[in-house]
PDB file of N, CA and C in Angstrom:
ATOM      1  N   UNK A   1       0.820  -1.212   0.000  1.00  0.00           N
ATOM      2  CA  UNK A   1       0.000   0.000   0.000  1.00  0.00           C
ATOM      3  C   UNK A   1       0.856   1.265   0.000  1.00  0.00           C
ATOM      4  N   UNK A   2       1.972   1.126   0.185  1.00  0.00           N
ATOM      5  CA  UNK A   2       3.113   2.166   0.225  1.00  0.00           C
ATOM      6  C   UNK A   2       3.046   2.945  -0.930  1.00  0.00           C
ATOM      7  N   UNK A   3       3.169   4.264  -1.507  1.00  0.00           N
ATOM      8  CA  UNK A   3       2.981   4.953  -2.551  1.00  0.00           C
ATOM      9  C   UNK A   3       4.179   5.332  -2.758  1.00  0.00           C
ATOM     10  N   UNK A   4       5.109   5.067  -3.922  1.00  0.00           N
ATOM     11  CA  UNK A   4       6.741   5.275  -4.330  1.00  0.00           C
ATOM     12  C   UNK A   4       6.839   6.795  -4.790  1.00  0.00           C
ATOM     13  N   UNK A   5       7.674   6.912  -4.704  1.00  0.00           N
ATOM     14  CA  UNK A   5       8.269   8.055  -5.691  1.00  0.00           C
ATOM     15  C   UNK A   5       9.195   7.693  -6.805  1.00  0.00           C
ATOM     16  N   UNK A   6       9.376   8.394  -7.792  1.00  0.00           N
ATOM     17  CA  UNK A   6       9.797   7.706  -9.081  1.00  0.00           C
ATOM     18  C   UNK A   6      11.107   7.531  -8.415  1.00  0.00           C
ATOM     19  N   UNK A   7      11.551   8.388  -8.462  1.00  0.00           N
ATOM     20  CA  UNK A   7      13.494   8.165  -8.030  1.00  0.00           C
ATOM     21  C   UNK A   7      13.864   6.975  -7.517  1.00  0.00           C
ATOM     22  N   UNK A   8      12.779   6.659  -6.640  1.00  0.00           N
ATOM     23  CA  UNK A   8      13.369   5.102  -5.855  1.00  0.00           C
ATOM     24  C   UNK A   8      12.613   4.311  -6.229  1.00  0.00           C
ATOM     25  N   UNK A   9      11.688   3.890  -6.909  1.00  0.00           N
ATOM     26  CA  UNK A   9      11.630   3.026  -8.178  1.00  0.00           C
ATOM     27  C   UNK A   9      11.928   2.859  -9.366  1.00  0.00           C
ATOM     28  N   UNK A  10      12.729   3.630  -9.467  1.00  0.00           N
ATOM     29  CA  UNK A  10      13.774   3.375 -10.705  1.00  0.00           C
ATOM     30  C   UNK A  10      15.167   3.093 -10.174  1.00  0.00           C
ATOM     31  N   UNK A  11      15.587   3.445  -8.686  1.00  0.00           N
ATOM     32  CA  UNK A  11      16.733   2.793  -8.359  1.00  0.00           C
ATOM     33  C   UNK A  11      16.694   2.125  -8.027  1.00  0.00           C
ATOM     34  N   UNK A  12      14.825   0.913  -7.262  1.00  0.00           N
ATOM     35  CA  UNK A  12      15.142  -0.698  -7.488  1.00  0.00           C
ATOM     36  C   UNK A  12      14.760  -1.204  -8.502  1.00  0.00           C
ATOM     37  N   UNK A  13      14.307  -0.805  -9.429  1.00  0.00           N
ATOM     38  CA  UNK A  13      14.152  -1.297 -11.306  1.00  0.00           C
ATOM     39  C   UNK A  13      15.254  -1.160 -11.645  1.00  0.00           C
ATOM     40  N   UNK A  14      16.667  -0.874 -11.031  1.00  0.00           N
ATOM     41  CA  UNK A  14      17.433  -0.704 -12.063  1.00  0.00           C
ATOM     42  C   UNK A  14      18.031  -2.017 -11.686  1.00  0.00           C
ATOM     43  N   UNK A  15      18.379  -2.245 -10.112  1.00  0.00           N
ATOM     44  CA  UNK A  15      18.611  -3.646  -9.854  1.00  0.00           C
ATOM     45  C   UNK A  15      17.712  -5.099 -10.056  1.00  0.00           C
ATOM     46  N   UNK A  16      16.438  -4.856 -10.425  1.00  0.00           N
ATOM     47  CA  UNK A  16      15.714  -5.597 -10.891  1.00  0.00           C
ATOM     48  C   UNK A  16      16.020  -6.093 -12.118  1.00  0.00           C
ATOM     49  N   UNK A  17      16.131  -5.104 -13.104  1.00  0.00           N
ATOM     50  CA  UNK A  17      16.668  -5.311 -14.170  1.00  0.00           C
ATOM     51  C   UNK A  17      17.592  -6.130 -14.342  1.00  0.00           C
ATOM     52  N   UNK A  18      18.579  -5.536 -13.772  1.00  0.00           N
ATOM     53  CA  UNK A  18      20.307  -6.027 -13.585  1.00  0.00           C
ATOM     54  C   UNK A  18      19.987  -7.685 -13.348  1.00  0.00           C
ATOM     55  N   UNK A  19      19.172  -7.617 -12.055  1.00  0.00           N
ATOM     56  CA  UNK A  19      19.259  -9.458 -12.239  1.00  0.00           C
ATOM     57  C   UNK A  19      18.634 -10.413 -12.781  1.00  0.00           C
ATOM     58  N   UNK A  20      17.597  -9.675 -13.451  1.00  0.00           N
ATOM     59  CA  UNK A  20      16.505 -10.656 -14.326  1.00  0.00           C
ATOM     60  C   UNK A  20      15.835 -10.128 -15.843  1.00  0.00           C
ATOM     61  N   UNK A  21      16.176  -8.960 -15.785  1.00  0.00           N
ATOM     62  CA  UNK A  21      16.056  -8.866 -17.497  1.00  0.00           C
ATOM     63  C   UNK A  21      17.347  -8.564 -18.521  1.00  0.00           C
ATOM     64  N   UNK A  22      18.582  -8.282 -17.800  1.00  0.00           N
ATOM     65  CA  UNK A  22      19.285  -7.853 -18.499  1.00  0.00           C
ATOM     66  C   UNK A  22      20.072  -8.609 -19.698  1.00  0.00           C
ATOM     67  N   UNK A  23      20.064 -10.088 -19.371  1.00  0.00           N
ATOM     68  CA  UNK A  23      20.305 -11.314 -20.164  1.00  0.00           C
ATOM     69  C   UNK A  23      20.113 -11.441 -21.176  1.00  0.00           C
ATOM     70  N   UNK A  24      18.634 -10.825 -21.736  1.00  0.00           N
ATOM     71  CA  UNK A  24      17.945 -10.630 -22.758  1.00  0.00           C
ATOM     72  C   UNK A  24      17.832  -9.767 -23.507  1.00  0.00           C
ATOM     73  N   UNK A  25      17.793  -8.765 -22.488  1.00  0.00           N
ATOM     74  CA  UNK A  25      16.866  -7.310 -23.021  1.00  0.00           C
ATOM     75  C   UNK A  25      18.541  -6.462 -23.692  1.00  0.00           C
ATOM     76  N   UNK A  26      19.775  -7.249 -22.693  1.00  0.00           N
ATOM     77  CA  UNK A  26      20.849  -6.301 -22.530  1.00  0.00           C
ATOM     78  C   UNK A  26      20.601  -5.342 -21.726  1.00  0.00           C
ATOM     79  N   UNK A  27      21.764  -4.224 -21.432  1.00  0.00           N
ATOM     80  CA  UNK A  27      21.932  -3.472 -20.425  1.00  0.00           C
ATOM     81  C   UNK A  27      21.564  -2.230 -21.242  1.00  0.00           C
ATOM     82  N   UNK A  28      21.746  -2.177 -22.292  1.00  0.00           N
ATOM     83  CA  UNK A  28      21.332  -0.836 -23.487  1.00  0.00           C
ATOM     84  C   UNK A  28      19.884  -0.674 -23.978  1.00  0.00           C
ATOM     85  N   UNK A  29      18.710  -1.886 -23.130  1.00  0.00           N
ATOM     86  CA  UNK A  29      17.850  -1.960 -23.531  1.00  0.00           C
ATOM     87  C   UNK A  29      16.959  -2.101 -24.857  1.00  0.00           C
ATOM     88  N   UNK A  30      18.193  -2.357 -26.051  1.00  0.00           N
ATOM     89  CA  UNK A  30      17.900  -2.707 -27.081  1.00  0.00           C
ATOM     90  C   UNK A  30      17.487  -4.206 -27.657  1.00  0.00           C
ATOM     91  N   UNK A  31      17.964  -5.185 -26.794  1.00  0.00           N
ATOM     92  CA  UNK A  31      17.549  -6.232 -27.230  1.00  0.00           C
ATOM     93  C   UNK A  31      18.379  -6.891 -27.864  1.00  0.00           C
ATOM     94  N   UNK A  32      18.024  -7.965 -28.421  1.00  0.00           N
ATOM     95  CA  UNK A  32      19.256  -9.096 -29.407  1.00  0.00           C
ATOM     96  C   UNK A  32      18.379  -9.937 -30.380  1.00  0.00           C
ATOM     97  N   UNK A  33      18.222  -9.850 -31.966  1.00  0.00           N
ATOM     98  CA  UNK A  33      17.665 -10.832 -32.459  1.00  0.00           C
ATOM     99  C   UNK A  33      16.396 -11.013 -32.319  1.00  0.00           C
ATOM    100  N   UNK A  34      15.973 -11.835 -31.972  1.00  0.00           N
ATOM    101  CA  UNK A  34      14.458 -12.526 -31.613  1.00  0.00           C
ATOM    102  C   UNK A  34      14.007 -11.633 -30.594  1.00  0.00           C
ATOM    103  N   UNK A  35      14.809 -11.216 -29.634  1.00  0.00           N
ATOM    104  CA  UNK A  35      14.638 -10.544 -28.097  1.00  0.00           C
ATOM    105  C   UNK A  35      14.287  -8.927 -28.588  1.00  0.00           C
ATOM    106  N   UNK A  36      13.217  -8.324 -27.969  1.00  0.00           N
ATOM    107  CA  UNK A  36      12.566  -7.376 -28.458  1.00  0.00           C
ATOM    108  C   UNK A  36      13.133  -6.164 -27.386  1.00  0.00           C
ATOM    109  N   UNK A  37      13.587  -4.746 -28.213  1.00  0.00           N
ATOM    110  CA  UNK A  37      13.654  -4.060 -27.240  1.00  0.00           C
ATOM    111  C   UNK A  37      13.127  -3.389 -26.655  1.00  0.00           C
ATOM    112  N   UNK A  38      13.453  -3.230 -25.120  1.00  0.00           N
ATOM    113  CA  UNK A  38      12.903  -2.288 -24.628  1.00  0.00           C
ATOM    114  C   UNK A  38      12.988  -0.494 -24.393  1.00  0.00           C
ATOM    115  N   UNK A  39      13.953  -0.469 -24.941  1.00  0.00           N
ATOM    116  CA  UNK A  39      14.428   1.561 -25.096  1.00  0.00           C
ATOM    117  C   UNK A  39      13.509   1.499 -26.593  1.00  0.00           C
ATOM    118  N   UNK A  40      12.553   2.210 -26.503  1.00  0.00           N
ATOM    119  CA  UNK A  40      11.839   2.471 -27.449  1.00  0.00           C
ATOM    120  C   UNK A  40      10.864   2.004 -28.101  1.00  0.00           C
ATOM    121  N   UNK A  41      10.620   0.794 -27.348  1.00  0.00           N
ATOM    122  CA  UNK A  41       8.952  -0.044 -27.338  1.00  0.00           C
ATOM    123  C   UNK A  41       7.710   0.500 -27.278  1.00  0.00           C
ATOM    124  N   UNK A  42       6.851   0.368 -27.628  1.00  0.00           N
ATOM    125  CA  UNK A  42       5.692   1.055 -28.124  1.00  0.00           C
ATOM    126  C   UNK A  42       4.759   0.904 -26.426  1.00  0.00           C
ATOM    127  N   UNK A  43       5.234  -0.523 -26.117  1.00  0.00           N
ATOM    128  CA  UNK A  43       4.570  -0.766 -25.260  1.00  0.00           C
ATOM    129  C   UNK A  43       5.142   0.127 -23.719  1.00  0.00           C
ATOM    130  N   UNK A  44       6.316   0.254 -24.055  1.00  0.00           N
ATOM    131  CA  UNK A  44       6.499   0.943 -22.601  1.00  0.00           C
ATOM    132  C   UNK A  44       6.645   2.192 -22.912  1.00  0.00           C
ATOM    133  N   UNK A  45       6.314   3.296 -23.843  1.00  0.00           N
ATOM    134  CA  UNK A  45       6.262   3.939 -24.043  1.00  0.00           C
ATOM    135  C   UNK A  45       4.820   4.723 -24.088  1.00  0.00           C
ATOM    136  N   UNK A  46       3.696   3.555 -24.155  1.00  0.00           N
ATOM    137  CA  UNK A  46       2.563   3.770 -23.889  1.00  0.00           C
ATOM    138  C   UNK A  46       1.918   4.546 -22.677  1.00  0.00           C
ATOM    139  N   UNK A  47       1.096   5.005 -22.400  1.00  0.00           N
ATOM    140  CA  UNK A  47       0.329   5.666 -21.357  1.00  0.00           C
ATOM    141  C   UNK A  47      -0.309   4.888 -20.649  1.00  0.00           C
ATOM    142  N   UNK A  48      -0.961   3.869 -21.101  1.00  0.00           N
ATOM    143  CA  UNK A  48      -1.694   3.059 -20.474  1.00  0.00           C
ATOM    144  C   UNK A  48      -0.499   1.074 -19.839  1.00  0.00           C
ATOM    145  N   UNK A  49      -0.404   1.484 -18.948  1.00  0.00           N
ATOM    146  CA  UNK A  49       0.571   0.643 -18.079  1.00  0.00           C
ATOM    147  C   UNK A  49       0.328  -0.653 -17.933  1.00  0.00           C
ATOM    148  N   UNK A  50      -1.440  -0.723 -18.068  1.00  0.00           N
ATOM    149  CA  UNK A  50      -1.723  -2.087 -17.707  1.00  0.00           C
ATOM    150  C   UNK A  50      -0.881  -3.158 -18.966  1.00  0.00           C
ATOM    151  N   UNK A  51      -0.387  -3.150 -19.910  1.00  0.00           N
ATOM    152  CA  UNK A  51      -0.336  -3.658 -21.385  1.00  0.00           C
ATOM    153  C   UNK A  51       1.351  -4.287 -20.845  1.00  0.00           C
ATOM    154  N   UNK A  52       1.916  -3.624 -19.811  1.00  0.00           N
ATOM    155  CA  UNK A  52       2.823  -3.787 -19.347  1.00  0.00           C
ATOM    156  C   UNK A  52       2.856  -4.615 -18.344  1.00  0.00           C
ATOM    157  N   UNK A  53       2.196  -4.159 -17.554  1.00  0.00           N
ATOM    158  CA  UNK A  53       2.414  -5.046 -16.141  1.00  0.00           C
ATOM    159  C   UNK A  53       1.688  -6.812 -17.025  1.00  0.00           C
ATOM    160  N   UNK A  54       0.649  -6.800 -17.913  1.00  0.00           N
ATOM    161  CA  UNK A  54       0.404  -7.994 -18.188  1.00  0.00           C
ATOM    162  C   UNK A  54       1.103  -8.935 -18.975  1.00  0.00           C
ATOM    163  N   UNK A  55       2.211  -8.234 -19.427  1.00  0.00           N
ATOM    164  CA  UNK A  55       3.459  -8.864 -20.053  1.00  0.00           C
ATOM    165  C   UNK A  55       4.318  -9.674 -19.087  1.00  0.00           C
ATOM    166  N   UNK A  56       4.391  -8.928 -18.071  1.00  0.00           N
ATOM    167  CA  UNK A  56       5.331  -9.343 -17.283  1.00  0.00           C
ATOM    168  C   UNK A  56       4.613 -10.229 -16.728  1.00  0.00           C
ATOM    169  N   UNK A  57       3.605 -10.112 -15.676  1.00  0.00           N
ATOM    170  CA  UNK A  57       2.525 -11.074 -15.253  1.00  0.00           C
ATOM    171  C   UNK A  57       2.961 -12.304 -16.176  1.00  0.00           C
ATOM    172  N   UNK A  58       2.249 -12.359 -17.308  1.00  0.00           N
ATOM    173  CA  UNK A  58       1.527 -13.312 -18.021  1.00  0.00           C
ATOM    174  C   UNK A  58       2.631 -13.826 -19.032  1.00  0.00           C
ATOM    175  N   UNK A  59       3.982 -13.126 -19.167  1.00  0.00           N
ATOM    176  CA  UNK A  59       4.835 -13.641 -20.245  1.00  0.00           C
ATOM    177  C   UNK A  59       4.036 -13.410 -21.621  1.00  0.00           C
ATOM    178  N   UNK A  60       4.907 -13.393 -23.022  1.00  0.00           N
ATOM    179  CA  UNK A  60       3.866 -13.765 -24.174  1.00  0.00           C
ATOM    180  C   UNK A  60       4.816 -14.122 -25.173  1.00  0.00           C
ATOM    181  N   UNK A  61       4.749 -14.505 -26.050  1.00  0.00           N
ATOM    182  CA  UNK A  61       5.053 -15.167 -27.553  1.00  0.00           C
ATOM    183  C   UNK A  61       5.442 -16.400 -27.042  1.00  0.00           C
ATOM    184  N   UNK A  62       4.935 -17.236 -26.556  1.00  0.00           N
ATOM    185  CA  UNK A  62       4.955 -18.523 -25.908  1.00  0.00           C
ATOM    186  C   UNK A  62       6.166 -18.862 -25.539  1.00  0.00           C
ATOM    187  N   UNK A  63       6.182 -17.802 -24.464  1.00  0.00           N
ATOM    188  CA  UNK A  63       7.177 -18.283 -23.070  1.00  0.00           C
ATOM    189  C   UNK A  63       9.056 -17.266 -23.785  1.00  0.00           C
ATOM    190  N   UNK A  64       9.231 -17.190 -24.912  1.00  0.00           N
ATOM    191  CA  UNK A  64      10.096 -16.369 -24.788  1.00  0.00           C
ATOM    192  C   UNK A  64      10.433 -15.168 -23.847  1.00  0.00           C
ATOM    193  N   UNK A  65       9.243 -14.493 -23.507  1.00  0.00           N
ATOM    194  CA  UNK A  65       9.313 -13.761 -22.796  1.00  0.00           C
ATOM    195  C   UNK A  65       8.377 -14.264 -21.796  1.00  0.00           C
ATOM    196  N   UNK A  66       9.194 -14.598 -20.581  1.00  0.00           N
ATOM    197  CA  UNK A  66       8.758 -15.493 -19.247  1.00  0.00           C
ATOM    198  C   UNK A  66       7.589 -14.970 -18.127  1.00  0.00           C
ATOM    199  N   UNK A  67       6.827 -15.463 -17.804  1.00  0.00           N
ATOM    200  CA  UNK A  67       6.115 -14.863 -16.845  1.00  0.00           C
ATOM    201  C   UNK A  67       6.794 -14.611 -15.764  1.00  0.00           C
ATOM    202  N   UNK A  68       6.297 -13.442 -14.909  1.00  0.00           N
ATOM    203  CA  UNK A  68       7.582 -13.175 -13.771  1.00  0.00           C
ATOM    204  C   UNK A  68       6.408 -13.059 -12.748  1.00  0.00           C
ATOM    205  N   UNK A  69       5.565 -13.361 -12.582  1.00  0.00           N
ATOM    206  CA  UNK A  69       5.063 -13.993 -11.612  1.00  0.00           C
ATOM    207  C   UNK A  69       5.499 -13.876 -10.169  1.00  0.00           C
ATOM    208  N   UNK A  70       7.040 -14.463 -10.101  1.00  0.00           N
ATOM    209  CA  UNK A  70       7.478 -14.910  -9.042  1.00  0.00           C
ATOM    210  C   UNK A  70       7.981 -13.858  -8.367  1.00  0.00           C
ATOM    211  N   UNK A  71       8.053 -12.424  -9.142  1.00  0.00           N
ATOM    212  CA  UNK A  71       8.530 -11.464  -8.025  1.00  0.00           C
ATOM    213  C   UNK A  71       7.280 -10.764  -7.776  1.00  0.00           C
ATOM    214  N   UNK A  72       7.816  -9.764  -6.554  1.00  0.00           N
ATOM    215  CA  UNK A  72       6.779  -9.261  -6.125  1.00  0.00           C
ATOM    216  C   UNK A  72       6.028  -7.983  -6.876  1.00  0.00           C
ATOM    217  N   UNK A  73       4.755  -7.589  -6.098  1.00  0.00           N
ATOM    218  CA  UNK A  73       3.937  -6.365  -6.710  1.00  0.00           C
ATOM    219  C   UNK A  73       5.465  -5.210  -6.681  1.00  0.00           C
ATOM    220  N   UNK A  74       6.294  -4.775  -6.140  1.00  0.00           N
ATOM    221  CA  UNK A  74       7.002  -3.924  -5.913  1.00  0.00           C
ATOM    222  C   UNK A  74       7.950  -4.218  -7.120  1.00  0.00           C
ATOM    223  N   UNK A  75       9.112  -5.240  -6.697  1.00  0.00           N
ATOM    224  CA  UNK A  75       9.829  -5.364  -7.883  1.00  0.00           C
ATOM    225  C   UNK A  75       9.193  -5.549  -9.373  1.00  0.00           C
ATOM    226  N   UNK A  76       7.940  -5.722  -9.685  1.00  0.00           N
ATOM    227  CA  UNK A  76       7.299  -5.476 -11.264  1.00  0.00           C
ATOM    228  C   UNK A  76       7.090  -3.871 -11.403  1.00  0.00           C
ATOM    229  N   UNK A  77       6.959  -3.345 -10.400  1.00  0.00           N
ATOM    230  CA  UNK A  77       6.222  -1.920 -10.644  1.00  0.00           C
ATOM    231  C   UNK A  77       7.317  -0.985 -10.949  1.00  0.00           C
ATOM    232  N   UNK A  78       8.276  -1.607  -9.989  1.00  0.00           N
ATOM    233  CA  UNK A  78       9.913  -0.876 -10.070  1.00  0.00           C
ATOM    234  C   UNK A  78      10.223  -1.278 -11.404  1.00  0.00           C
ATOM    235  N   UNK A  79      10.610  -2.032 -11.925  1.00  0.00           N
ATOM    236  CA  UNK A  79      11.500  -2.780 -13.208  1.00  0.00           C
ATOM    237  C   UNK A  79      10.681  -2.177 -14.468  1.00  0.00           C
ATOM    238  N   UNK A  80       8.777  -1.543 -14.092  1.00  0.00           N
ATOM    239  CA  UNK A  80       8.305  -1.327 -15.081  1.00  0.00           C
ATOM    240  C   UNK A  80       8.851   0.673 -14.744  1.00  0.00           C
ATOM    241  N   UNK A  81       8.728   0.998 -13.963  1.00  0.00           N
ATOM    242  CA  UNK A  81       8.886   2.259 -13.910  1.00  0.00           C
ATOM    243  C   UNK A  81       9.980   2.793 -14.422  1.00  0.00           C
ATOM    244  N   UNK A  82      11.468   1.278 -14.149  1.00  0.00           N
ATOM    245  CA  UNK A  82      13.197   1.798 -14.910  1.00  0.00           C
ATOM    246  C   UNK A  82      13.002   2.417 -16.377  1.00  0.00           C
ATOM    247  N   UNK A  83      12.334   1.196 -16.705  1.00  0.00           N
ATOM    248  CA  UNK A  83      12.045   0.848 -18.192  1.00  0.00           C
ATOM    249  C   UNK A  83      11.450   2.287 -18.821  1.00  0.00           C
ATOM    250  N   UNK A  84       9.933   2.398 -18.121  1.00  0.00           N
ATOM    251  CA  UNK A  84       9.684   3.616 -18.558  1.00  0.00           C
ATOM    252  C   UNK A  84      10.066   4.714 -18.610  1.00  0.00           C
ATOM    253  N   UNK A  85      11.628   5.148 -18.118  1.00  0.00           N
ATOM    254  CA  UNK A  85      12.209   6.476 -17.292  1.00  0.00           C
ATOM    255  C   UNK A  85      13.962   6.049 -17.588  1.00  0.00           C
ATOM    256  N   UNK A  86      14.354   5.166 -18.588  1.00  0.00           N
ATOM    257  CA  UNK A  86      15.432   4.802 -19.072  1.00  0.00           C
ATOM    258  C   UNK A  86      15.778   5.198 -20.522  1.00  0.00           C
ATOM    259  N   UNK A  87      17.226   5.112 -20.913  1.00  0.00           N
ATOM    260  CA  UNK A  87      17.408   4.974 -22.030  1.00  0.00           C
ATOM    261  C   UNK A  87      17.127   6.076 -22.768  1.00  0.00           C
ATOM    262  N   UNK A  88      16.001   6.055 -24.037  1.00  0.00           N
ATOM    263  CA  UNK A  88      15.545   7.347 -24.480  1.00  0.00           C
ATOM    264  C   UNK A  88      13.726   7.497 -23.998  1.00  0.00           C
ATOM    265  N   UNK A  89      13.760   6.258 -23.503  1.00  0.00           N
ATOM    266  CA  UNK A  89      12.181   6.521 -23.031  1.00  0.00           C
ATOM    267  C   UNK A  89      12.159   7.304 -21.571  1.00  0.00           C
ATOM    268  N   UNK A  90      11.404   8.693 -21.560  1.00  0.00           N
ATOM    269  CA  UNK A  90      11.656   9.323 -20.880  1.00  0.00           C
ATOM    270  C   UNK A  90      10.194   9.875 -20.502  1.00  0.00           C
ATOM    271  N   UNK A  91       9.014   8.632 -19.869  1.00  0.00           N
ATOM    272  CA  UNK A  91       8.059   9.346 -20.067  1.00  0.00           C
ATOM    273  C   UNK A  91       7.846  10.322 -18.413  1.00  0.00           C
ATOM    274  N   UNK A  92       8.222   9.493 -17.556  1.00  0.00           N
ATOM    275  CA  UNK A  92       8.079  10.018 -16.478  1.00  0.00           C
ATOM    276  C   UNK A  92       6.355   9.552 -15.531  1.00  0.00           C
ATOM    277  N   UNK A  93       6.415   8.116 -16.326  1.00  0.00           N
ATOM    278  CA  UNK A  93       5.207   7.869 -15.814  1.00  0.00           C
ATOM    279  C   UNK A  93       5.975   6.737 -14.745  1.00  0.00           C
ATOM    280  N   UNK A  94       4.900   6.523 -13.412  1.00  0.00           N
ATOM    281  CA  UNK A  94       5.104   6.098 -12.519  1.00  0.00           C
ATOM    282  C   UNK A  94       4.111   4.602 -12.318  1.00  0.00           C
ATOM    283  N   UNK A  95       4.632   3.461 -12.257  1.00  0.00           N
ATOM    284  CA  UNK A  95       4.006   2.441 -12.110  1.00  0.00           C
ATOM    285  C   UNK A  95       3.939   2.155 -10.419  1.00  0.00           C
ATOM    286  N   UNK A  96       2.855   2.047  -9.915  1.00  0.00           N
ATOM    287  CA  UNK A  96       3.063   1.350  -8.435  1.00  0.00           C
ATOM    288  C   UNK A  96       2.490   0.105  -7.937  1.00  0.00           C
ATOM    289  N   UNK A  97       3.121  -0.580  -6.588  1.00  0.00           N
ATOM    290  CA  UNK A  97       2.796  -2.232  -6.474  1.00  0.00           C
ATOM    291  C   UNK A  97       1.551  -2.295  -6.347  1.00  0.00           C
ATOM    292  N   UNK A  98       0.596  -0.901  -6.086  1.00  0.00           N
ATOM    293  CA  UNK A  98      -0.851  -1.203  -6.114  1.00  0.00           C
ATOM    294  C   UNK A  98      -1.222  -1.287  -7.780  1.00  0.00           C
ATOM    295  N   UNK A  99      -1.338  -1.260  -8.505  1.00  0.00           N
ATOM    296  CA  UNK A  99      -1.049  -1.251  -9.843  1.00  0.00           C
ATOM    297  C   UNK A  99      -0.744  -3.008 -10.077  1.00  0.00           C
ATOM    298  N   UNK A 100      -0.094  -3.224  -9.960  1.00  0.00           N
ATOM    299  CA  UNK A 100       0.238  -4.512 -10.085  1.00  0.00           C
ATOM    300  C   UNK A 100      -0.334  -5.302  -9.487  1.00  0.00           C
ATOM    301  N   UNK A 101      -0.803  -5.290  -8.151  1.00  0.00           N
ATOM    302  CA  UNK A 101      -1.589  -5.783  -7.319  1.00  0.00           C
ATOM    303  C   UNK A 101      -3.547  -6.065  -7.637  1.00  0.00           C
ATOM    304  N   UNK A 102      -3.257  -5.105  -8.728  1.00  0.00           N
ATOM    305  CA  UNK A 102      -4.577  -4.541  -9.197  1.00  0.00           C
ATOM    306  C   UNK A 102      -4.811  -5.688 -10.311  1.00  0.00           C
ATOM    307  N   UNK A 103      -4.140  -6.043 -11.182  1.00  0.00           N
ATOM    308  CA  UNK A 103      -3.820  -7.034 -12.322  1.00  0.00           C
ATOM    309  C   UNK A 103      -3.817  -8.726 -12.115  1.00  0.00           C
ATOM    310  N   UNK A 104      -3.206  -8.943 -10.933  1.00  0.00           N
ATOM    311  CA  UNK A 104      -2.718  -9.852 -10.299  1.00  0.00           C
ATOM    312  C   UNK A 104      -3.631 -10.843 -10.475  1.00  0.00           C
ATOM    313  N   UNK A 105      -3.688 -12.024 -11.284  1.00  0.00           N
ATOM    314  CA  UNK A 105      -4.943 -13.202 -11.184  1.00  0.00           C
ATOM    315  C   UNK A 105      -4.856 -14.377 -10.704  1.00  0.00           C
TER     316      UNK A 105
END
């Protein structure tokens, strides 16, 4: 129920990142090949957040991109907020664990 401020959800999205998307996504957020990036994705660049958090939730293109499930409402909201506030995506929108919590099935 805690309400973040961007600054410190983007400084634990950045370690979120670091240990569970960066493999893929890379550290430049561009991606590799098959692996789609995230600096400049339509989807995290979007306004509407939910399209995000249900990616992560739910994984999609059958399982390439993994359901993450296993972390918490906080670390998804953080890792979505890096994303959104990284790189050249600079929206300045704020994702929070109530948000995620909100999605959650």
């Amino acid at each position: 129920s805690k309400v973040w401020e961007l600054a410190d959800l983007v400084k634990r999205g950045e370690k979120v990142y670091a240990a569970n998307c960066v493999a893929c996504h890379q550290a430049n957020g561009k991606g590799a090949g098959p692996i789609k990036a995230v600096d400049g994705a339509a989807v995290v660049l979007d306004a509407d957040k939910t399209k995000q958090i249900a990616i992560l939730l739910n994984g999609q293109n059958n399982g390439s991109m993994p359901a993450w499930k296993s972390l918490s409402d906080t670390d998804i909201a953080a890792v979505i907020t890096y994303t959104k506030n990284n790189w050249s995506n600079k929206t300045g929108q704020v994702v929070q664990p109530a948000d995620v919590l909100a999605q959650r099935k």
